[in-house]
N, C-alpha and C. Protein backbone atom coordinates (compact mmCIF):
# COMPACT_ATOMS: atom_id res chain seq x y z
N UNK A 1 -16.36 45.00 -64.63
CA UNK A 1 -17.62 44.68 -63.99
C UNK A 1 -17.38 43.96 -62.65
N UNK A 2 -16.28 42.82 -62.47
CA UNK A 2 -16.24 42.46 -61.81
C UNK A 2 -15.66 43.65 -60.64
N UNK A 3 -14.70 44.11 -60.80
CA UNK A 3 -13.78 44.69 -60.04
C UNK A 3 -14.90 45.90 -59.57
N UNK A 4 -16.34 46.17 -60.38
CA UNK A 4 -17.41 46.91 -59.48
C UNK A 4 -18.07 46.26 -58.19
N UNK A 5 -17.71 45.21 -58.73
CA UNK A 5 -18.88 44.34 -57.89
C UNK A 5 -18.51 44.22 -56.29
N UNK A 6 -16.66 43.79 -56.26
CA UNK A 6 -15.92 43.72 -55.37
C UNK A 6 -16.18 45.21 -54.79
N UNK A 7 -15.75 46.77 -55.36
CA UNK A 7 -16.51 47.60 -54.98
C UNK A 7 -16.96 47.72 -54.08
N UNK A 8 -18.63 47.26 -54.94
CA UNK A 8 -19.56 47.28 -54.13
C UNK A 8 -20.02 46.50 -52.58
N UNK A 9 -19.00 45.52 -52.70
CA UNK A 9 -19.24 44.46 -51.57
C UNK A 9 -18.52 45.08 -50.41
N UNK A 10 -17.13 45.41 -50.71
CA UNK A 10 -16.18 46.14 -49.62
C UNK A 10 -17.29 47.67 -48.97
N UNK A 11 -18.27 48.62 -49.64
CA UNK A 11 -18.86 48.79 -49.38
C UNK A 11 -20.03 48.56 -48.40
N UNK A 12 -20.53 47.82 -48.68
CA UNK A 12 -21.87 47.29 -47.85
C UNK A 12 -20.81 46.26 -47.11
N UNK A 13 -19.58 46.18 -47.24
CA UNK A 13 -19.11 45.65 -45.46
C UNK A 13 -19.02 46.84 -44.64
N UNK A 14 -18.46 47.68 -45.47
CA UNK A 14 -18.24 48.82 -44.42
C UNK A 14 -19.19 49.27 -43.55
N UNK A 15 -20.41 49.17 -44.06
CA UNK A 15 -22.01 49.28 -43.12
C UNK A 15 -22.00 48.13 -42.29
N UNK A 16 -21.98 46.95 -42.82
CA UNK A 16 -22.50 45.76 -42.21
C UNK A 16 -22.24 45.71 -41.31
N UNK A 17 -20.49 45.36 -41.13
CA UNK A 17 -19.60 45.12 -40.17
C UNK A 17 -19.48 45.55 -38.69
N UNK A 18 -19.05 46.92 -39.24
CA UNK A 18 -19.50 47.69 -37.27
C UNK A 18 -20.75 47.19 -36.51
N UNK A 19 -21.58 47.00 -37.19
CA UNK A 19 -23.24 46.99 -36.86
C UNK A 19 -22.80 45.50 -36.02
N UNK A 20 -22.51 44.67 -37.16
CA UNK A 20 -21.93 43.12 -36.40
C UNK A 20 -21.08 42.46 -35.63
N UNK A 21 -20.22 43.40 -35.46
CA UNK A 21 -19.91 43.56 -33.99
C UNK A 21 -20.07 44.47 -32.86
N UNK A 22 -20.95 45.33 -33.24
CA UNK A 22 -21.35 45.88 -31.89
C UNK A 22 -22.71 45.00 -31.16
N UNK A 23 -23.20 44.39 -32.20
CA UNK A 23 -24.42 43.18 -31.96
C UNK A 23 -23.93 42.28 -31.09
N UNK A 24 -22.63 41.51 -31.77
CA UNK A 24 -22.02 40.41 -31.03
C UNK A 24 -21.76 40.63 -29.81
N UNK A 25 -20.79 41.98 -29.79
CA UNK A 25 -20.37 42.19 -28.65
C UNK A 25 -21.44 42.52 -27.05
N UNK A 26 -22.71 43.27 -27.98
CA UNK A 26 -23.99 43.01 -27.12
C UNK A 26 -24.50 41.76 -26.67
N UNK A 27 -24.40 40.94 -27.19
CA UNK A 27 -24.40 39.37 -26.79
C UNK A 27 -23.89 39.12 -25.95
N UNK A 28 -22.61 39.09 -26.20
CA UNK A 28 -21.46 38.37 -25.09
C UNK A 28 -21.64 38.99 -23.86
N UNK A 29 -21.48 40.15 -24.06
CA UNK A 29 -22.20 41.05 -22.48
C UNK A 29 -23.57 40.64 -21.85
N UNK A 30 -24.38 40.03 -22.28
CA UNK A 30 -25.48 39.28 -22.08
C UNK A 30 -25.71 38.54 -21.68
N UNK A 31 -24.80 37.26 -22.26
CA UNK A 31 -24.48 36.23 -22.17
C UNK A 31 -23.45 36.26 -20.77
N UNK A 32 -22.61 37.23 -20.74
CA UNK A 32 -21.87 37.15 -18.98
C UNK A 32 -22.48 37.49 -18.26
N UNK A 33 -23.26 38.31 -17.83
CA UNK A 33 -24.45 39.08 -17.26
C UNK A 33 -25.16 37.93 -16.84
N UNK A 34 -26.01 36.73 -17.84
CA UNK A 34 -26.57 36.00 -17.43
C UNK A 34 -25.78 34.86 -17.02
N UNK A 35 -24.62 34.52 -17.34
CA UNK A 35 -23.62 33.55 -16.60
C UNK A 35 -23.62 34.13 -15.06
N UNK A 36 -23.17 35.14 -15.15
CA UNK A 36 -22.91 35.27 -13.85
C UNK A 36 -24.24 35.79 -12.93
N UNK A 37 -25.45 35.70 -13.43
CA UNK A 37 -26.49 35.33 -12.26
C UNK A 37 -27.14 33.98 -12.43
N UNK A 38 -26.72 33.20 -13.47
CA UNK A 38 -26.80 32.16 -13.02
C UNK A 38 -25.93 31.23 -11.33
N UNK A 39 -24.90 32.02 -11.51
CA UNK A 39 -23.99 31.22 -10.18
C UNK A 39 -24.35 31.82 -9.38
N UNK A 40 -24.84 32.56 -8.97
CA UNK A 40 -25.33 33.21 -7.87
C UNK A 40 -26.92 33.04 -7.52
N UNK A 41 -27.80 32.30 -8.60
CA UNK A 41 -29.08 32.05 -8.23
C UNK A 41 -28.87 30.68 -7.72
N UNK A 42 -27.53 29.48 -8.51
CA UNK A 42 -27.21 28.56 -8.25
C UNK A 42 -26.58 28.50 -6.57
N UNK A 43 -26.17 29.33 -6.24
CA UNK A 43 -25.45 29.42 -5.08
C UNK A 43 -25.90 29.96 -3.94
N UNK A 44 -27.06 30.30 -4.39
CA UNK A 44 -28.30 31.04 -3.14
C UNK A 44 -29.48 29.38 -3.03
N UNK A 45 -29.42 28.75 -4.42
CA UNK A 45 -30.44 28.09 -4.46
C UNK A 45 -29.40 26.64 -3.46
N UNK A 46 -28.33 26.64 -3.76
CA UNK A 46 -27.50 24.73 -2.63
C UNK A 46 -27.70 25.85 -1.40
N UNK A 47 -27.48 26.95 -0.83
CA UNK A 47 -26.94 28.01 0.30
C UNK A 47 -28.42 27.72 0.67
N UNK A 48 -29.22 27.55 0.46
CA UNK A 48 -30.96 27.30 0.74
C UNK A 48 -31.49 25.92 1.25
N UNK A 49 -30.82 25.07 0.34
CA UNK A 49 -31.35 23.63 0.38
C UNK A 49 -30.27 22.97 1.89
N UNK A 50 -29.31 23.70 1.85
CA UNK A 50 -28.01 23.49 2.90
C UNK A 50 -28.82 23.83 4.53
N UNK A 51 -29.59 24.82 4.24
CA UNK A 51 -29.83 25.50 5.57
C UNK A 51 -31.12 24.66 5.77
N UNK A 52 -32.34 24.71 4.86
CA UNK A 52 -33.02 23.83 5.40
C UNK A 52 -33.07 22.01 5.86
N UNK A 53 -32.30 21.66 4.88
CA UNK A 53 -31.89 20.33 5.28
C UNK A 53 -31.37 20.16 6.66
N UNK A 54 -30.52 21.05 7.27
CA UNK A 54 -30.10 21.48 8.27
C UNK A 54 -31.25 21.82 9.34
N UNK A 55 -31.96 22.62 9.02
CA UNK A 55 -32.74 23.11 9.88
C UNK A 55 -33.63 21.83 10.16
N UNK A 56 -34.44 21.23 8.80
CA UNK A 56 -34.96 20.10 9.00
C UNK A 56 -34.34 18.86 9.74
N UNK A 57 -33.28 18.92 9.79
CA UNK A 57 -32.60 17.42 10.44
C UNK A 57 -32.47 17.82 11.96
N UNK A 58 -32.62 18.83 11.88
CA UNK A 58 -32.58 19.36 13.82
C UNK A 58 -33.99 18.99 14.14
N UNK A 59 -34.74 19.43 13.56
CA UNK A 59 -36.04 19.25 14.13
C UNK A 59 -36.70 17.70 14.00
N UNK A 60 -35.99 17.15 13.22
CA UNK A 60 -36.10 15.66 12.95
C UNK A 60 -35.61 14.82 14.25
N UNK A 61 -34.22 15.38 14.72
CA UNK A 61 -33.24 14.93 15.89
C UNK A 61 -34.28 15.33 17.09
N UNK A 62 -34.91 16.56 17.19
CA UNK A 62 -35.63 16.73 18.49
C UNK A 62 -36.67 15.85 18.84
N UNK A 63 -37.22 15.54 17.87
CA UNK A 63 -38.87 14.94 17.56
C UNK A 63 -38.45 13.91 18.52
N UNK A 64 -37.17 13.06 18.01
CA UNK A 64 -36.80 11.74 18.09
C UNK A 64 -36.24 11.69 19.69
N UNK A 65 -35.73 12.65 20.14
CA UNK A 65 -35.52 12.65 21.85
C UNK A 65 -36.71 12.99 22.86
């Protein structure tokens, strides 16, 4: 009985399994995908704050002459 049971389990891994890592592996691809537009929304968003701070401190410097 027992040695069905085991069987049956090695079985329904054989389904499970593939399924659970092709899931995971859909993740992780996801998960880099969104890593890596995070650094690039991060790096557009300082590349932004850089230029206007910039831009603003010029026009700050003119006001003042």
């Amino acid at each position: 009985n027992i040695k069905n049971i085991f069987k049956d389990v090695r079985e329904i891994d054989k389904t499970i399994i593939p399924a659970i890592k092709t899931e995971s592996n859909n993740i992780r691809e996801k998960l880099k995908k969104h890593k890596e537009s995070s650094k690039v929304n991060q790096k557009y968003g300082f590349d932004m704050m850089e230029k206007t701070t910039k831009d603003n401190f010029g026009i700050f410097f003119d006001q003042k002459q």
